[in-house]
N, C-alpha and C. Protein backbone atom coordinates (compact mmCIF):
# COMPACT_ATOMS: atom_id res chain seq x y z
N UNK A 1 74.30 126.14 -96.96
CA UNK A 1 73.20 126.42 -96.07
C UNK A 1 73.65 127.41 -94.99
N UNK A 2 72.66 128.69 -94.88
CA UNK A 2 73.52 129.09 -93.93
C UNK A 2 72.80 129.44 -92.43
N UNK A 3 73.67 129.27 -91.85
CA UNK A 3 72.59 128.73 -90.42
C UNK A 3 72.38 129.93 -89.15
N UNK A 4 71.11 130.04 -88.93
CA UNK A 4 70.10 130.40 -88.26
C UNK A 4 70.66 131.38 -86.84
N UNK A 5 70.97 132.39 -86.98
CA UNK A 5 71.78 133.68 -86.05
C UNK A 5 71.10 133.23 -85.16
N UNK A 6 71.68 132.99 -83.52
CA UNK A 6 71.67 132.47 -81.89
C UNK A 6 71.21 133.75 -81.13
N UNK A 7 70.46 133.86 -79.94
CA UNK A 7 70.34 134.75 -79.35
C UNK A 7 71.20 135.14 -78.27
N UNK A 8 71.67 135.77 -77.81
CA UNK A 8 72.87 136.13 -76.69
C UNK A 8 72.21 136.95 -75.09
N UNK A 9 72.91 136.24 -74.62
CA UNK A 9 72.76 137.62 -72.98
C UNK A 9 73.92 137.78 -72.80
N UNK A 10 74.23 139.29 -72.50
CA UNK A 10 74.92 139.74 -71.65
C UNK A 10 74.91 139.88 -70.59
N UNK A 11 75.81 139.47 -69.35
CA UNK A 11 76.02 140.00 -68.18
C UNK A 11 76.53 140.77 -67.37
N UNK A 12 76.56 141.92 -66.95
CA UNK A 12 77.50 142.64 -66.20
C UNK A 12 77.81 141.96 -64.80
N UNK A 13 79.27 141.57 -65.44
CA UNK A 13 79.91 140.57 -63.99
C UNK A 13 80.48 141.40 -63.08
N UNK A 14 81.39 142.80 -63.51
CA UNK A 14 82.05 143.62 -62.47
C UNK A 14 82.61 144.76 -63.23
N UNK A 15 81.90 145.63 -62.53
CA UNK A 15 82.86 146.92 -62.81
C UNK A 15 83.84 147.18 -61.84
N UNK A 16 85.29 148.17 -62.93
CA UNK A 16 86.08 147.92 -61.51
C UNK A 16 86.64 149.60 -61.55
N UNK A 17 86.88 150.10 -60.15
CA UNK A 17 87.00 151.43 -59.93
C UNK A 17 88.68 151.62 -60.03
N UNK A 18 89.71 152.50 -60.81
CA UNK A 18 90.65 152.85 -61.32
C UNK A 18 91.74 152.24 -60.08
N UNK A 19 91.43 152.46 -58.55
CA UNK A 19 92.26 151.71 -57.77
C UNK A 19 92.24 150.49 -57.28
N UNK A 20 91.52 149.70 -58.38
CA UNK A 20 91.57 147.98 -58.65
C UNK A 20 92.18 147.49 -59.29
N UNK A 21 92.41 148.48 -60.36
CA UNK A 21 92.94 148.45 -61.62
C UNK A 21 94.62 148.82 -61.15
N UNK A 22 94.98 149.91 -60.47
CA UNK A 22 96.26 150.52 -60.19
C UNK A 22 96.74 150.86 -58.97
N UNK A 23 98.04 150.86 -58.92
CA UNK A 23 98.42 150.78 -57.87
C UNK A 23 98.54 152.88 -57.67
N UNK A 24 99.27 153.32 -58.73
CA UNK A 24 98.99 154.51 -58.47
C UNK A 24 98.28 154.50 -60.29
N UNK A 25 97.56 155.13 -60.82
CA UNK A 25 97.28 155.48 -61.96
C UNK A 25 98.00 155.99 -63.42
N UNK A 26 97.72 155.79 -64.31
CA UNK A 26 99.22 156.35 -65.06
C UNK A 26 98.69 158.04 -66.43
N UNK A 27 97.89 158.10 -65.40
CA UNK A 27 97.13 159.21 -65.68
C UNK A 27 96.75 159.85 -64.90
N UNK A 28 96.15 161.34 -64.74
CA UNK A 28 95.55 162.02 -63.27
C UNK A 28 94.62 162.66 -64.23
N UNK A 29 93.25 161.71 -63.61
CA UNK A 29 92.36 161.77 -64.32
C UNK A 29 90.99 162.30 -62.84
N UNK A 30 91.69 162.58 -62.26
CA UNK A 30 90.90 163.18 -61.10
C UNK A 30 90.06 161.97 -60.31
N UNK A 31 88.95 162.24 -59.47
CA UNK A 31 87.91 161.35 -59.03
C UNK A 31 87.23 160.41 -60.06
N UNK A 32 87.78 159.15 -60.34
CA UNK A 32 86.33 158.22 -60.57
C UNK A 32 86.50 157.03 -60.04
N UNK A 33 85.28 156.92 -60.08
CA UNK A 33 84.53 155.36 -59.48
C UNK A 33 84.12 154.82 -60.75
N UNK A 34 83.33 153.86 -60.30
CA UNK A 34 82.92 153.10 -61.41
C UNK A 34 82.42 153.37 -62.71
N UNK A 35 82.33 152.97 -64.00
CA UNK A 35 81.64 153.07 -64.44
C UNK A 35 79.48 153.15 -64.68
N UNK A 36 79.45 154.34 -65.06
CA UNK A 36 78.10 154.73 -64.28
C UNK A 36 76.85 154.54 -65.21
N UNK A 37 77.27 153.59 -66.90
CA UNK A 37 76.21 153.18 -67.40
C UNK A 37 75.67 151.64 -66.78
N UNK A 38 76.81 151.10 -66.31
CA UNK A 38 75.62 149.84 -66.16
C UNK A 38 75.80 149.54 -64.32
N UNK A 39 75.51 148.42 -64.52
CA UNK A 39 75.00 147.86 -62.85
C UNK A 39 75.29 146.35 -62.78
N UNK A 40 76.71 145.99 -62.02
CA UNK A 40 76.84 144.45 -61.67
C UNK A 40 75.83 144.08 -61.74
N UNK A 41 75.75 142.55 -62.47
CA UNK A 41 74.55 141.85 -62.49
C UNK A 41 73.46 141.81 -63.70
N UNK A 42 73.39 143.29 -64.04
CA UNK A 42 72.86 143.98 -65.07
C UNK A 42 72.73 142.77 -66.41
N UNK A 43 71.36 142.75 -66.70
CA UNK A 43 71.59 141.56 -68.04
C UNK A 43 71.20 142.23 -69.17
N UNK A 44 71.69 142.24 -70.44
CA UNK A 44 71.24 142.19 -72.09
C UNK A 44 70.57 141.18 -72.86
N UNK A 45 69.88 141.25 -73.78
CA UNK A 45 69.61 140.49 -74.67
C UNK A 45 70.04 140.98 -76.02
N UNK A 46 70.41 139.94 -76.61
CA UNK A 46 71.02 140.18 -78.32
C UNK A 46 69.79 139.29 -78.92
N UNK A 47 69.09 140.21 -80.10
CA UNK A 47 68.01 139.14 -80.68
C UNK A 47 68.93 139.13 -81.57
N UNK A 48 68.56 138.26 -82.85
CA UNK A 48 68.50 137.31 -83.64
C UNK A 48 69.47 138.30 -84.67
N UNK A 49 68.96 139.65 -84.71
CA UNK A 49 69.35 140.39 -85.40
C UNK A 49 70.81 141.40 -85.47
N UNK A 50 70.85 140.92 -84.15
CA UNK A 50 72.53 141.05 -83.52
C UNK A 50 72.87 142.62 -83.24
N UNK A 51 71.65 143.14 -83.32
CA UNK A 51 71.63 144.40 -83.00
C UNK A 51 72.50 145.14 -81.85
N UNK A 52 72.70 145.95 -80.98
CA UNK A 52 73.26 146.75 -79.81
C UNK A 52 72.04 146.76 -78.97
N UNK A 53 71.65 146.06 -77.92
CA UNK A 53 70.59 146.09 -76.73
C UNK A 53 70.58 147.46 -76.71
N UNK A 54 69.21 148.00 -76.22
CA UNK A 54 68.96 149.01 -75.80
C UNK A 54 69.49 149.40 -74.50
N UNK A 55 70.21 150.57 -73.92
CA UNK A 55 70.93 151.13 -73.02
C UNK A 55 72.45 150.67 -72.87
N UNK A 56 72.51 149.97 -73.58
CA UNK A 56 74.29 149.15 -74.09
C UNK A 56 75.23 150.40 -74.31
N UNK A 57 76.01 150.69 -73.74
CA UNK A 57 76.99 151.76 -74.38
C UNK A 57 77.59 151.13 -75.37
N UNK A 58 77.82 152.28 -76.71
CA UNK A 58 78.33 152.22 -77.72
C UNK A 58 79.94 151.76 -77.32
N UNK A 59 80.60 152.29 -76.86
CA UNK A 59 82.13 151.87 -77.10
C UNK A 59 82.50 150.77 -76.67
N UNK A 60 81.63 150.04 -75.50
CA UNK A 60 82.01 148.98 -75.00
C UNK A 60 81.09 147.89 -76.11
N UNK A 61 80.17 148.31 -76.83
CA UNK A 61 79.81 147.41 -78.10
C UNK A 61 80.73 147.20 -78.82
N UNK A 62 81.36 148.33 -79.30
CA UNK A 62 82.11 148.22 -80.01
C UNK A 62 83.58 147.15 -79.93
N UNK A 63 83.85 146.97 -78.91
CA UNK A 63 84.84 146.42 -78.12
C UNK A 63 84.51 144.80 -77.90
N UNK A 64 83.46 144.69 -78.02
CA UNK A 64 82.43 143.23 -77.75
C UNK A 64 82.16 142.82 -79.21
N UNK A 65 81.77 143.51 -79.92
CA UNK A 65 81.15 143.23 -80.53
C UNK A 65 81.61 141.76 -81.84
N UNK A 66 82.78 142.16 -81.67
CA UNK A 66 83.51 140.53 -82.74
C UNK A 66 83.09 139.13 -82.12
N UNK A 67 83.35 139.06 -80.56
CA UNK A 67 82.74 138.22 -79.71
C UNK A 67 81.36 137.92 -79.84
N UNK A 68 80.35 138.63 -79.72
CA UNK A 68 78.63 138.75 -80.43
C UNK A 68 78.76 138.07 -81.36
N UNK A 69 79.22 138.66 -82.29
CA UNK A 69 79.09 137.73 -84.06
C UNK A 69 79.57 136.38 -84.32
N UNK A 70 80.34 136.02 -83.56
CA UNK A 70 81.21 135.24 -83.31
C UNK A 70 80.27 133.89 -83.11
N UNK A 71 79.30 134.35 -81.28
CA UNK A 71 78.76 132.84 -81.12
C UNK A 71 77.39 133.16 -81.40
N UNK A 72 77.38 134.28 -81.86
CA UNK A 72 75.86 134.45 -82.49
C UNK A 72 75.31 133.36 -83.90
N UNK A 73 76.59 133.15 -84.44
CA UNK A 73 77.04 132.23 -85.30
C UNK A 73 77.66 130.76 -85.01
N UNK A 74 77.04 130.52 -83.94
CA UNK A 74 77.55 129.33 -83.45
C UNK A 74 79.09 128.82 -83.49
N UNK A 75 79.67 130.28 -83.19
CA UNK A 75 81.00 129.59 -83.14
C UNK A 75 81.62 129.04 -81.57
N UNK A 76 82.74 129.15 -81.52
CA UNK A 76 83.33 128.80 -80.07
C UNK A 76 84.99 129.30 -79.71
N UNK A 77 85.31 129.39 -78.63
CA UNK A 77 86.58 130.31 -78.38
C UNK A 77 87.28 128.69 -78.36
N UNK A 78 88.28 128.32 -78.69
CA UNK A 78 89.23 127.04 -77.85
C UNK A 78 89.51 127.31 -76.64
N UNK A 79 90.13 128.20 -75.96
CA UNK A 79 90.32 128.50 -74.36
C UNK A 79 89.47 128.48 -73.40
N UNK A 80 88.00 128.11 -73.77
CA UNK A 80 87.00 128.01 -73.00
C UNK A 80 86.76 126.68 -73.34
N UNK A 81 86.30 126.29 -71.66
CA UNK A 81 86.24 124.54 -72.00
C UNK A 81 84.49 124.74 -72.85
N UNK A 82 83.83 125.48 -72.13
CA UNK A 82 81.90 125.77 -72.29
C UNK A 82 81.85 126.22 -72.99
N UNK A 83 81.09 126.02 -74.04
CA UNK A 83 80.94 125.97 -75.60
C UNK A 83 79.26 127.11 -75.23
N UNK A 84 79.91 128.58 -76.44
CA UNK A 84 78.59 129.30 -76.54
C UNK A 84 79.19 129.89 -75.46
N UNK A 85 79.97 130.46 -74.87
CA UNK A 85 79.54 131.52 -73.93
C UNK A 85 81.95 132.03 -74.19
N UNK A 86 81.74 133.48 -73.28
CA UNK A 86 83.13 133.85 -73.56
C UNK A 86 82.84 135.17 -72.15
N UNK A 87 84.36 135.33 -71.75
CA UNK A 87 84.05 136.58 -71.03
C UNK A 87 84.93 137.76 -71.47
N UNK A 88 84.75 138.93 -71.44
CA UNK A 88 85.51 140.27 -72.41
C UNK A 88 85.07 141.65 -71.50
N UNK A 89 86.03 142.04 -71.92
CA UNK A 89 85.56 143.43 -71.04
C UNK A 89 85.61 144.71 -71.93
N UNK A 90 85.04 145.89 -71.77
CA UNK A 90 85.36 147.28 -72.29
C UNK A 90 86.79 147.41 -72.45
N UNK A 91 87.23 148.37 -73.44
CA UNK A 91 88.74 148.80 -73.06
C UNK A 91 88.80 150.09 -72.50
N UNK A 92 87.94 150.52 -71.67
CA UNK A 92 87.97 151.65 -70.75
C UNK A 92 89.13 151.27 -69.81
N UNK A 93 90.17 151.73 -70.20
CA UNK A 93 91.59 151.64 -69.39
C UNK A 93 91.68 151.96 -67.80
N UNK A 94 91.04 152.78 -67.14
CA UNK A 94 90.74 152.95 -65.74
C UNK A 94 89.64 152.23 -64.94
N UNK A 95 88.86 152.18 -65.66
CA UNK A 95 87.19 151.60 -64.71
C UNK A 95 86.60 150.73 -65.94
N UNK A 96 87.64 149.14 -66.42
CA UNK A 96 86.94 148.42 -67.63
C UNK A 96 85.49 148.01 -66.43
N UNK A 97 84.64 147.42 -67.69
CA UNK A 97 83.37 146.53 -67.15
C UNK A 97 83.71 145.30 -67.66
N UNK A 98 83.63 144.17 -66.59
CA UNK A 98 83.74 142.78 -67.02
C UNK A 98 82.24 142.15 -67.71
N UNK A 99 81.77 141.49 -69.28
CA UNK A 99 80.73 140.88 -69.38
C UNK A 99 81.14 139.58 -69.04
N UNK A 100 79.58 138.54 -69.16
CA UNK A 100 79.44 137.41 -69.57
C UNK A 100 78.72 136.99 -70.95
N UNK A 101 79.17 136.79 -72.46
CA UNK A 101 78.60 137.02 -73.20
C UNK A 101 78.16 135.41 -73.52
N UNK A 102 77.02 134.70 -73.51
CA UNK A 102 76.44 133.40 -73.54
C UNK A 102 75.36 133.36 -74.84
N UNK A 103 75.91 131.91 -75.66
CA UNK A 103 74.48 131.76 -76.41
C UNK A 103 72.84 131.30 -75.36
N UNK A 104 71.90 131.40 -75.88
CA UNK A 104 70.61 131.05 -75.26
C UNK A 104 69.98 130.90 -75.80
């Protein structure tokens, strides 16, 4: 039997600007701040179909995305006591974005 794909939210918990991340940088990558697709706080929905939310950047999907399938499928991490939910970030090496990825 195979059972019934979960719906998900995403949360944008924190973006973080390259001198949060470093003490000096290990790159000279000039001026940046934060990452400028999303917005602390910022929420997603994943339907049923497990699709990429609309305005979701691609690379940080990409980066998420095993996590999605994961409890979209009712699975669960062991290192988390709360069952259905996980937290992961972009691998944007200077300015990652922290999610909250939760079944609902």
């Amino acid at each position: 039997m195979v059972e019934k794909a979960s719906k998900l939210k995403i949360t944008v918990l924190r973006r973080f600007k390259p001198d949060e991340v470093f003490t000096e940088p290990p790159i000279n990558a000039g001026e940046m701040g934060v990452c400028g697709v999303y917005k602390d706080g910022q929420e997603f929905i994943v339907e049923e179909n497990g699709r990429m939310p609309e305005g979701f950047c691609g690379w940080a999907w990409d980066d998420i995305n095993k996590v999605v399938q994961t409890l979209r499928f009712n699975g669960n991490f062991s290192w988390f006591k709360e069952p259905g939910v996980s937290v992961n970030c972009c691998t944007d090496g200077l300015r990652p974005v922290m999610f909250k990825i939760e079944r609902i």
